[in-house]
PDB file of N, CA and C in Angstrom:
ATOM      1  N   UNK A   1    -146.059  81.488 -74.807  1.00  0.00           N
ATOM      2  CA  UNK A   1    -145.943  82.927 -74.964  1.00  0.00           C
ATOM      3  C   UNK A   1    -144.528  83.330 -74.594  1.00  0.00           C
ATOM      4  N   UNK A   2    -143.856  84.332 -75.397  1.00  0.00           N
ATOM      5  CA  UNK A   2    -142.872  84.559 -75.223  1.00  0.00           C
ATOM      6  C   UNK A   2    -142.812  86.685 -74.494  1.00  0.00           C
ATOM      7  N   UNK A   3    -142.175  86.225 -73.393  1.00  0.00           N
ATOM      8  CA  UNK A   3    -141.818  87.649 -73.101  1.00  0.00           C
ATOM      9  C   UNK A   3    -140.421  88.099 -72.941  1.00  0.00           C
ATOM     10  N   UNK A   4    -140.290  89.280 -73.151  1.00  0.00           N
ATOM     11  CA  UNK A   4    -138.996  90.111 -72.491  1.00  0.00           C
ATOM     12  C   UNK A   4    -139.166  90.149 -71.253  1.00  0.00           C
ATOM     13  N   UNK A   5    -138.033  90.080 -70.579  1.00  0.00           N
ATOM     14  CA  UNK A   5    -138.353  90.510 -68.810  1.00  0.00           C
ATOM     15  C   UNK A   5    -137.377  92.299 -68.648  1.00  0.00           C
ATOM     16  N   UNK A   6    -138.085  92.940 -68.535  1.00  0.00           N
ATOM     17  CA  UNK A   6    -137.412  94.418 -67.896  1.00  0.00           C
ATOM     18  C   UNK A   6    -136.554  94.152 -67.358  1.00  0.00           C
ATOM     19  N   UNK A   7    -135.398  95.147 -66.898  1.00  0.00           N
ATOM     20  CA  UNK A   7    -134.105  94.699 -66.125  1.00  0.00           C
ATOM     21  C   UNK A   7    -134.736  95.014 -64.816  1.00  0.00           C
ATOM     22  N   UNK A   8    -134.089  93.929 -64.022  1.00  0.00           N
ATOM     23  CA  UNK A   8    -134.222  93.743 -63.055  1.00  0.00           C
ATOM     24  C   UNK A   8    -134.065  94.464 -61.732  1.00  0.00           C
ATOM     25  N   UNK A   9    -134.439  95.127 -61.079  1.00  0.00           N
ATOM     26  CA  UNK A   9    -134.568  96.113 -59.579  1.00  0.00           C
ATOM     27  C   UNK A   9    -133.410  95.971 -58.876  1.00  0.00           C
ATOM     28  N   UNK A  10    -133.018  97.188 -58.249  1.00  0.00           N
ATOM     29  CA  UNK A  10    -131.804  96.778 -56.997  1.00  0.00           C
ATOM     30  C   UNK A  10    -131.082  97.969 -57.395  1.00  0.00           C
ATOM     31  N   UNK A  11    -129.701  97.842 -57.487  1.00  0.00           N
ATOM     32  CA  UNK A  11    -129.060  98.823 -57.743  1.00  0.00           C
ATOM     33  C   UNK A  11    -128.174  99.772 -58.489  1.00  0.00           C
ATOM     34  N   UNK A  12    -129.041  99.095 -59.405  1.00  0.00           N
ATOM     35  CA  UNK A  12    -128.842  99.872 -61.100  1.00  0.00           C
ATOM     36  C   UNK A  12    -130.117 100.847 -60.924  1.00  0.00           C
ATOM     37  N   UNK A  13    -130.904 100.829 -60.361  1.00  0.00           N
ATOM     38  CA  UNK A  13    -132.174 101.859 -59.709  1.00  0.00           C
ATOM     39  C   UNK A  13    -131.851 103.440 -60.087  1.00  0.00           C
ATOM     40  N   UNK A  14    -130.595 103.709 -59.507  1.00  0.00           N
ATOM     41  CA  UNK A  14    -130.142 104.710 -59.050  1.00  0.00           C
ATOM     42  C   UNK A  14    -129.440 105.529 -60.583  1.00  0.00           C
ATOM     43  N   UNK A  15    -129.036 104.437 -61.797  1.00  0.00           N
ATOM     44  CA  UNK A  15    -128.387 104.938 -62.572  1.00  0.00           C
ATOM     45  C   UNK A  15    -129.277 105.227 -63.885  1.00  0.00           C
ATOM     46  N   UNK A  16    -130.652 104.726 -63.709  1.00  0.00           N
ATOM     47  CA  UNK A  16    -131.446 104.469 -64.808  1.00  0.00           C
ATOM     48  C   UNK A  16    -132.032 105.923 -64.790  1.00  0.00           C
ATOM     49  N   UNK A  17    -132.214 106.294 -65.916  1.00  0.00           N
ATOM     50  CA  UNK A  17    -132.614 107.606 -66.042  1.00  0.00           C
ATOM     51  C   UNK A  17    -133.957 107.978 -66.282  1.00  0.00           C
ATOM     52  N   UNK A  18    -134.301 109.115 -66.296  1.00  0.00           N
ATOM     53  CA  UNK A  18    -135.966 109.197 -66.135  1.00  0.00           C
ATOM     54  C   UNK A  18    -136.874 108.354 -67.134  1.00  0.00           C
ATOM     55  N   UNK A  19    -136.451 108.850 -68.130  1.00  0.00           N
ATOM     56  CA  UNK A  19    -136.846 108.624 -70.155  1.00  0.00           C
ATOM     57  C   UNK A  19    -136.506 106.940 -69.561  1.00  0.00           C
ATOM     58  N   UNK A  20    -135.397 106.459 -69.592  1.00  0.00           N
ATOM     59  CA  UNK A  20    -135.364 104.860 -69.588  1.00  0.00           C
ATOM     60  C   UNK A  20    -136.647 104.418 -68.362  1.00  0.00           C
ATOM     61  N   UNK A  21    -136.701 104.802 -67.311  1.00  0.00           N
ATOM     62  CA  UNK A  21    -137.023 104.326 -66.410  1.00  0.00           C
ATOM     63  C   UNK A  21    -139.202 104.569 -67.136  1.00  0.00           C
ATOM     64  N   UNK A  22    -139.342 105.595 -67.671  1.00  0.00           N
ATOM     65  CA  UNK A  22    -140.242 106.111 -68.226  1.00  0.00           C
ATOM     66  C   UNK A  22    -141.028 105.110 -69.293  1.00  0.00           C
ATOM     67  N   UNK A  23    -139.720 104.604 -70.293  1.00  0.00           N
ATOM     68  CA  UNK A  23    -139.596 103.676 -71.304  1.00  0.00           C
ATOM     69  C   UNK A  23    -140.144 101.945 -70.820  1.00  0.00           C
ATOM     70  N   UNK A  24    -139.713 101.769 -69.516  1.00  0.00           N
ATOM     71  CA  UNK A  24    -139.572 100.382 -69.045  1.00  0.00           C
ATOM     72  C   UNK A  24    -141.346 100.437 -68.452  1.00  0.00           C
ATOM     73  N   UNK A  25    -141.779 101.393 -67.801  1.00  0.00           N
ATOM     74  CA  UNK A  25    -142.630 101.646 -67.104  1.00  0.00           C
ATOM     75  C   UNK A  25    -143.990 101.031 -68.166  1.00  0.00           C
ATOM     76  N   UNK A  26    -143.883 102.017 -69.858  1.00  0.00           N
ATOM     77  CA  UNK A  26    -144.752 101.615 -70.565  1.00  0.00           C
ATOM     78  C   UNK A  26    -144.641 100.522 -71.093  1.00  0.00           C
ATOM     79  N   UNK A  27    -143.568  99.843 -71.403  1.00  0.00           N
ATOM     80  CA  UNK A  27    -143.336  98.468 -71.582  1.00  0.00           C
ATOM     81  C   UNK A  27    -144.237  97.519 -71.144  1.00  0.00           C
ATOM     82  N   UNK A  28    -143.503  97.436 -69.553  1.00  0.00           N
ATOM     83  CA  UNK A  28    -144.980  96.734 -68.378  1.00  0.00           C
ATOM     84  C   UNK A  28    -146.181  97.239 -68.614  1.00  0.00           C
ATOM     85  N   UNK A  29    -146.523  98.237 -68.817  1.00  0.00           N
ATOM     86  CA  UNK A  29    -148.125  98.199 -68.738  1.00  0.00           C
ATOM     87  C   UNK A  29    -148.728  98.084 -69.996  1.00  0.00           C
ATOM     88  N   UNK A  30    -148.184  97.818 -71.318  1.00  0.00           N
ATOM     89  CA  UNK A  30    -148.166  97.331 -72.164  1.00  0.00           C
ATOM     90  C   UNK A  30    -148.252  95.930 -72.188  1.00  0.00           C
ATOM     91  N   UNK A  31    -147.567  95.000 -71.256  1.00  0.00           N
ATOM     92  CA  UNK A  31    -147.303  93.491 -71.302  1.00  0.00           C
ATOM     93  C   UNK A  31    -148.563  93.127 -70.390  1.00  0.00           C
ATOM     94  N   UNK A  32    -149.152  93.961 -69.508  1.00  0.00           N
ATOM     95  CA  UNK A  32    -150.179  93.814 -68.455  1.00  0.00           C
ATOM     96  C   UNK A  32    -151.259  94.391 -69.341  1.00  0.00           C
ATOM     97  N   UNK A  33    -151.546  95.045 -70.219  1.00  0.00           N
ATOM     98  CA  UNK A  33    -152.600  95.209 -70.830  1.00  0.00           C
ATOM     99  C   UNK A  33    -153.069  93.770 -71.950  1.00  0.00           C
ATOM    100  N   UNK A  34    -152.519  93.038 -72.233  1.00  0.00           N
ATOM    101  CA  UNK A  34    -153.006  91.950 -72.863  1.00  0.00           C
ATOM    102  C   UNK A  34    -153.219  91.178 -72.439  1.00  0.00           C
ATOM    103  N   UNK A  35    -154.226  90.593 -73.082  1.00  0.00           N
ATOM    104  CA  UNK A  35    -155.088  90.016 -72.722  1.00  0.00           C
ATOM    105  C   UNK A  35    -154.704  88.091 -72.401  1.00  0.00           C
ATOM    106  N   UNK A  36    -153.245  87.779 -72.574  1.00  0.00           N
ATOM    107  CA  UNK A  36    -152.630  86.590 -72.333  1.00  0.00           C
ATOM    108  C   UNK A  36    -151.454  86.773 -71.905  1.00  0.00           C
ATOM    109  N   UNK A  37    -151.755  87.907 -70.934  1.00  0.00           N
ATOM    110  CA  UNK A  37    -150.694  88.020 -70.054  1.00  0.00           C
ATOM    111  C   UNK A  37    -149.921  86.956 -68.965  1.00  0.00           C
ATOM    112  N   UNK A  38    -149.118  86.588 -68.508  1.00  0.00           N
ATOM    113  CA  UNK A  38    -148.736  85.239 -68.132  1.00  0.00           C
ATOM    114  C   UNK A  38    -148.715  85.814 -66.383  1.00  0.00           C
ATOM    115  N   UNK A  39    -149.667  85.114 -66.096  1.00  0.00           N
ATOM    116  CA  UNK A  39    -150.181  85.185 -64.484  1.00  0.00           C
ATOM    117  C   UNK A  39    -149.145  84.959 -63.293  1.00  0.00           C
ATOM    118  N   UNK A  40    -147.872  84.324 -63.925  1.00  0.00           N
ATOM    119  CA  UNK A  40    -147.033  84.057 -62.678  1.00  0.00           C
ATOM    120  C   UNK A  40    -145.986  84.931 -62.805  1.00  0.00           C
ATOM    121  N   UNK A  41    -145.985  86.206 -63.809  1.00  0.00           N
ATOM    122  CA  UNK A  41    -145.538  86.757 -63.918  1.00  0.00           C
ATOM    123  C   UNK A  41    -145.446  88.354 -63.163  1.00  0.00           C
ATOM    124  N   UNK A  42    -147.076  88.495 -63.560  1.00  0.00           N
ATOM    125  CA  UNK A  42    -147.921  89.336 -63.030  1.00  0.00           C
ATOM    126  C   UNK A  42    -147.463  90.361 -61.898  1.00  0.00           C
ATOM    127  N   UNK A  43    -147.400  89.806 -60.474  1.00  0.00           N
ATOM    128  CA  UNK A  43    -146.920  89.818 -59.722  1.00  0.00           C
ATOM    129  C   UNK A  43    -145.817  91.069 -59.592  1.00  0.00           C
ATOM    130  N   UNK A  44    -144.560  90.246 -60.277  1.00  0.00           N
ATOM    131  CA  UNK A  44    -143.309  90.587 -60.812  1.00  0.00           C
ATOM    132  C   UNK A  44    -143.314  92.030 -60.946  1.00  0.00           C
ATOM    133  N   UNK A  45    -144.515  91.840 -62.476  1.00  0.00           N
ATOM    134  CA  UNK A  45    -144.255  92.872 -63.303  1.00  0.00           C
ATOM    135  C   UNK A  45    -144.934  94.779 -62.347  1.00  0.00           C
ATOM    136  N   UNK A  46    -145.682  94.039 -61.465  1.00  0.00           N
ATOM    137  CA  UNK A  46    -146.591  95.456 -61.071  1.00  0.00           C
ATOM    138  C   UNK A  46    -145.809  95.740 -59.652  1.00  0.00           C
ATOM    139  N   UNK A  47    -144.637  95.068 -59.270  1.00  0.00           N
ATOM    140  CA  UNK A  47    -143.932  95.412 -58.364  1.00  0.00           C
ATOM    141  C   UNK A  47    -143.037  96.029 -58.841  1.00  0.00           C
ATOM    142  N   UNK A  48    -142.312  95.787 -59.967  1.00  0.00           N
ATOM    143  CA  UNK A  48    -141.322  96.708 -60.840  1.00  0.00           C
ATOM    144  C   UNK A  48    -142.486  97.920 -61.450  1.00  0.00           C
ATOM    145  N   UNK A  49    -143.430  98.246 -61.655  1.00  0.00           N
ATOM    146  CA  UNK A  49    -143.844  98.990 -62.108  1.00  0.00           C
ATOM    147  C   UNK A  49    -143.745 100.369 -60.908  1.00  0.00           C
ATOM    148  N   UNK A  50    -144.357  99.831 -59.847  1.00  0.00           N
ATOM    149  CA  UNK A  50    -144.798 100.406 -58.618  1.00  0.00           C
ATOM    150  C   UNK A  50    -143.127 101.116 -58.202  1.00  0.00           C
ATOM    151  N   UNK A  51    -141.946 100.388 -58.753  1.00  0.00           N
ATOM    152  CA  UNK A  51    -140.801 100.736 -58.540  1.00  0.00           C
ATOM    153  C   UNK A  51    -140.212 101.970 -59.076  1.00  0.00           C
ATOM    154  N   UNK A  52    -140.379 102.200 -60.196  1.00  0.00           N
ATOM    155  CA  UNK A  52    -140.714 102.634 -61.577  1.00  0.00           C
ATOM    156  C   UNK A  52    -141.532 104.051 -61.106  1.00  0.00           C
ATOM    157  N   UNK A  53    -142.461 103.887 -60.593  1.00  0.00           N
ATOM    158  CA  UNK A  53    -143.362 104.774 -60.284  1.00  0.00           C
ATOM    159  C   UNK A  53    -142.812 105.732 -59.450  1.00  0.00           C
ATOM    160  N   UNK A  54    -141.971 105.325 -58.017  1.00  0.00           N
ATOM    161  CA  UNK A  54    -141.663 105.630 -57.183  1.00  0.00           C
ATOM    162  C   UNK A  54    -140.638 107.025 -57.446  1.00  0.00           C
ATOM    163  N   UNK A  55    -139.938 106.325 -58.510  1.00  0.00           N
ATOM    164  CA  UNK A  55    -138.129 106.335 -59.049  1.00  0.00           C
ATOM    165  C   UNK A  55    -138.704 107.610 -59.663  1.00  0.00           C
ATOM    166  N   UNK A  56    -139.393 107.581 -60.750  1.00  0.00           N
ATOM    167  CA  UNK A  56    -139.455 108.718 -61.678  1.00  0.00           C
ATOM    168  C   UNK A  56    -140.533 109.514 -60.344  1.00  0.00           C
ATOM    169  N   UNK A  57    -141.429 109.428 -59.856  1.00  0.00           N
ATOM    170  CA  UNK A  57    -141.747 110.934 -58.821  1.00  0.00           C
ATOM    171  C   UNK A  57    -140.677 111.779 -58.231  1.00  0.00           C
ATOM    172  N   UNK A  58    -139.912 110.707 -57.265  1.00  0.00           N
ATOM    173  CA  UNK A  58    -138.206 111.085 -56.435  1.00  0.00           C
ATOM    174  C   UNK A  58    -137.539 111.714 -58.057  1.00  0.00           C
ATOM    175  N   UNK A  59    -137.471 112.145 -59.033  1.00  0.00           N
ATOM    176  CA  UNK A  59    -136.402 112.532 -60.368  1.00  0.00           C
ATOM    177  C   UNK A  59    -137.807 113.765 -60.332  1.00  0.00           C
ATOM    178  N   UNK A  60    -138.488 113.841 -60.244  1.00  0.00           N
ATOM    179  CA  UNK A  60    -139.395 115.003 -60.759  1.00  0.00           C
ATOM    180  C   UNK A  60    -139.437 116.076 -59.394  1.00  0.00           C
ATOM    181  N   UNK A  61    -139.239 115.495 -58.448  1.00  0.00           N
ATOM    182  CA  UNK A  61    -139.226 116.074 -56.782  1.00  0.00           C
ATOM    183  C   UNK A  61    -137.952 116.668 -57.327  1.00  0.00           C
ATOM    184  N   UNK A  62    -136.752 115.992 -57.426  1.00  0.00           N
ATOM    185  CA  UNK A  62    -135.456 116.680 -57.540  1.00  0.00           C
ATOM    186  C   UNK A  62    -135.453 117.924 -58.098  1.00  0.00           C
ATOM    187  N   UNK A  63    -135.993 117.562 -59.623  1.00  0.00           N
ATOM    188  CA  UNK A  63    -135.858 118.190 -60.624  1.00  0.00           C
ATOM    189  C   UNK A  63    -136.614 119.876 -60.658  1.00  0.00           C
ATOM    190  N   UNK A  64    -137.918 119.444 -59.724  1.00  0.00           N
ATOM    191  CA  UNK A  64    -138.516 120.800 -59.334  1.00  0.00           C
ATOM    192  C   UNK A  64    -137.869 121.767 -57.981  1.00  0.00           C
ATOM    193  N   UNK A  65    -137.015 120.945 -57.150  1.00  0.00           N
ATOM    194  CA  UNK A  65    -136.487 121.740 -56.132  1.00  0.00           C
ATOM    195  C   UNK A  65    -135.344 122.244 -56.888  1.00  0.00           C
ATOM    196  N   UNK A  66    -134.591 121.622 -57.508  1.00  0.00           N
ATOM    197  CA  UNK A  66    -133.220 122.117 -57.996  1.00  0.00           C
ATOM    198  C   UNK A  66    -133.746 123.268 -59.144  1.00  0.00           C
ATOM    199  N   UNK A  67    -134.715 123.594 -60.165  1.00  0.00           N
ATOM    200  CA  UNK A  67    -135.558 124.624 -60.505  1.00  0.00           C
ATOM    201  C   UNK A  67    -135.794 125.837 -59.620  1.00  0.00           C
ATOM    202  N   UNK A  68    -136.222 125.416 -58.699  1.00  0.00           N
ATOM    203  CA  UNK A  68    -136.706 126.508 -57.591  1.00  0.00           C
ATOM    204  C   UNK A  68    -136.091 127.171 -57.446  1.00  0.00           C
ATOM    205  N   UNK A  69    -134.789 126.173 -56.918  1.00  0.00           N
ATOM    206  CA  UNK A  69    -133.435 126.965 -56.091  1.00  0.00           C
ATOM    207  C   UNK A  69    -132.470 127.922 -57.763  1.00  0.00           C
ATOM    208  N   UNK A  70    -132.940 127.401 -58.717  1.00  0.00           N
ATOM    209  CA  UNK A  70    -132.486 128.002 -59.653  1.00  0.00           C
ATOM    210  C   UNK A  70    -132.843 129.491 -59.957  1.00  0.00           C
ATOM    211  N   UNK A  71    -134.474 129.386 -60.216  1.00  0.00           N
ATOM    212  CA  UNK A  71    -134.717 130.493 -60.180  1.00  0.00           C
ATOM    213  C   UNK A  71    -134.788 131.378 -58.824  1.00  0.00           C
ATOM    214  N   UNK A  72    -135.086 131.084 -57.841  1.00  0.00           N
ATOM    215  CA  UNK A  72    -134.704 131.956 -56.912  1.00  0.00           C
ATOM    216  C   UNK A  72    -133.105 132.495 -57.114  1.00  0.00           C
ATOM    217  N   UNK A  73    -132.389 131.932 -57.281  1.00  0.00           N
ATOM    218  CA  UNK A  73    -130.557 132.356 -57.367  1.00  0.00           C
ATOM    219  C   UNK A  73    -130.810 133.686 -58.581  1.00  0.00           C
ATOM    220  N   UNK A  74    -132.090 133.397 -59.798  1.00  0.00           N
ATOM    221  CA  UNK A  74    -131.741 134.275 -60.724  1.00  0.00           C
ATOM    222  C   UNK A  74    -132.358 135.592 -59.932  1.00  0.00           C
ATOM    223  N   UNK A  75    -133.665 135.571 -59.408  1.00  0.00           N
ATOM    224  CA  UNK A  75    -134.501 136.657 -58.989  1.00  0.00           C
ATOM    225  C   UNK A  75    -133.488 137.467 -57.799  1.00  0.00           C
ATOM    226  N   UNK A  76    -132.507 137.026 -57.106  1.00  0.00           N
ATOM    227  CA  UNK A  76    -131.412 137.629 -56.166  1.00  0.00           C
ATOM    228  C   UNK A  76    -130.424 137.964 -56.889  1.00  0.00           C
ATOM    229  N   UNK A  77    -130.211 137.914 -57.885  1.00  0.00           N
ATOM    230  CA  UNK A  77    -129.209 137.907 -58.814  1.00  0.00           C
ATOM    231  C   UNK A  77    -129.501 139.526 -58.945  1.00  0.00           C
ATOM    232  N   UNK A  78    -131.042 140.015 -59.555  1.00  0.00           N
ATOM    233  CA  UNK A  78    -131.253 141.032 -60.151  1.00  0.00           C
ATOM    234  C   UNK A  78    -131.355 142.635 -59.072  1.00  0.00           C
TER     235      UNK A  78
END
């Protein structure tokens, strides 16, 4: 069986963007949904997922405080 391996964790983390990080996420659970999935892989793959997981909540946390603080700036504005 032949697989792709996702790029690899560490500290390119920080530069990968939601949509990519989003993209890689369904990948893995795509490669973990079949049914000859390669077992020593496994492992690997649901620790980068769990990574993945982490990464895009922390980008949606941001993304809703920096909102907040947005619209509050407009509602003082008026």
């Amino acid at each position: 069986m032949t697989t792709t391996s996702p790029p690899s964790s560490g500290s390119s983390d920080e530069s990968i963007g939601y949509v990519d990080a989003m993209a890689e996420l369904e990948a893995i659970l795509a490669e973990l949904d079949r049914p000859d999935v390669d077992i020593d892989i496994l492992a690997d793959r649901v620790e980068r997922a769990s990574q993945l997981v982490s990464l895009c909540r922390e980008r949606l946390e941001r993304a809703r405080l920096r909102v907040t603080e947005i619209v509050a700036d407009l509602e003082t504005d008026d």
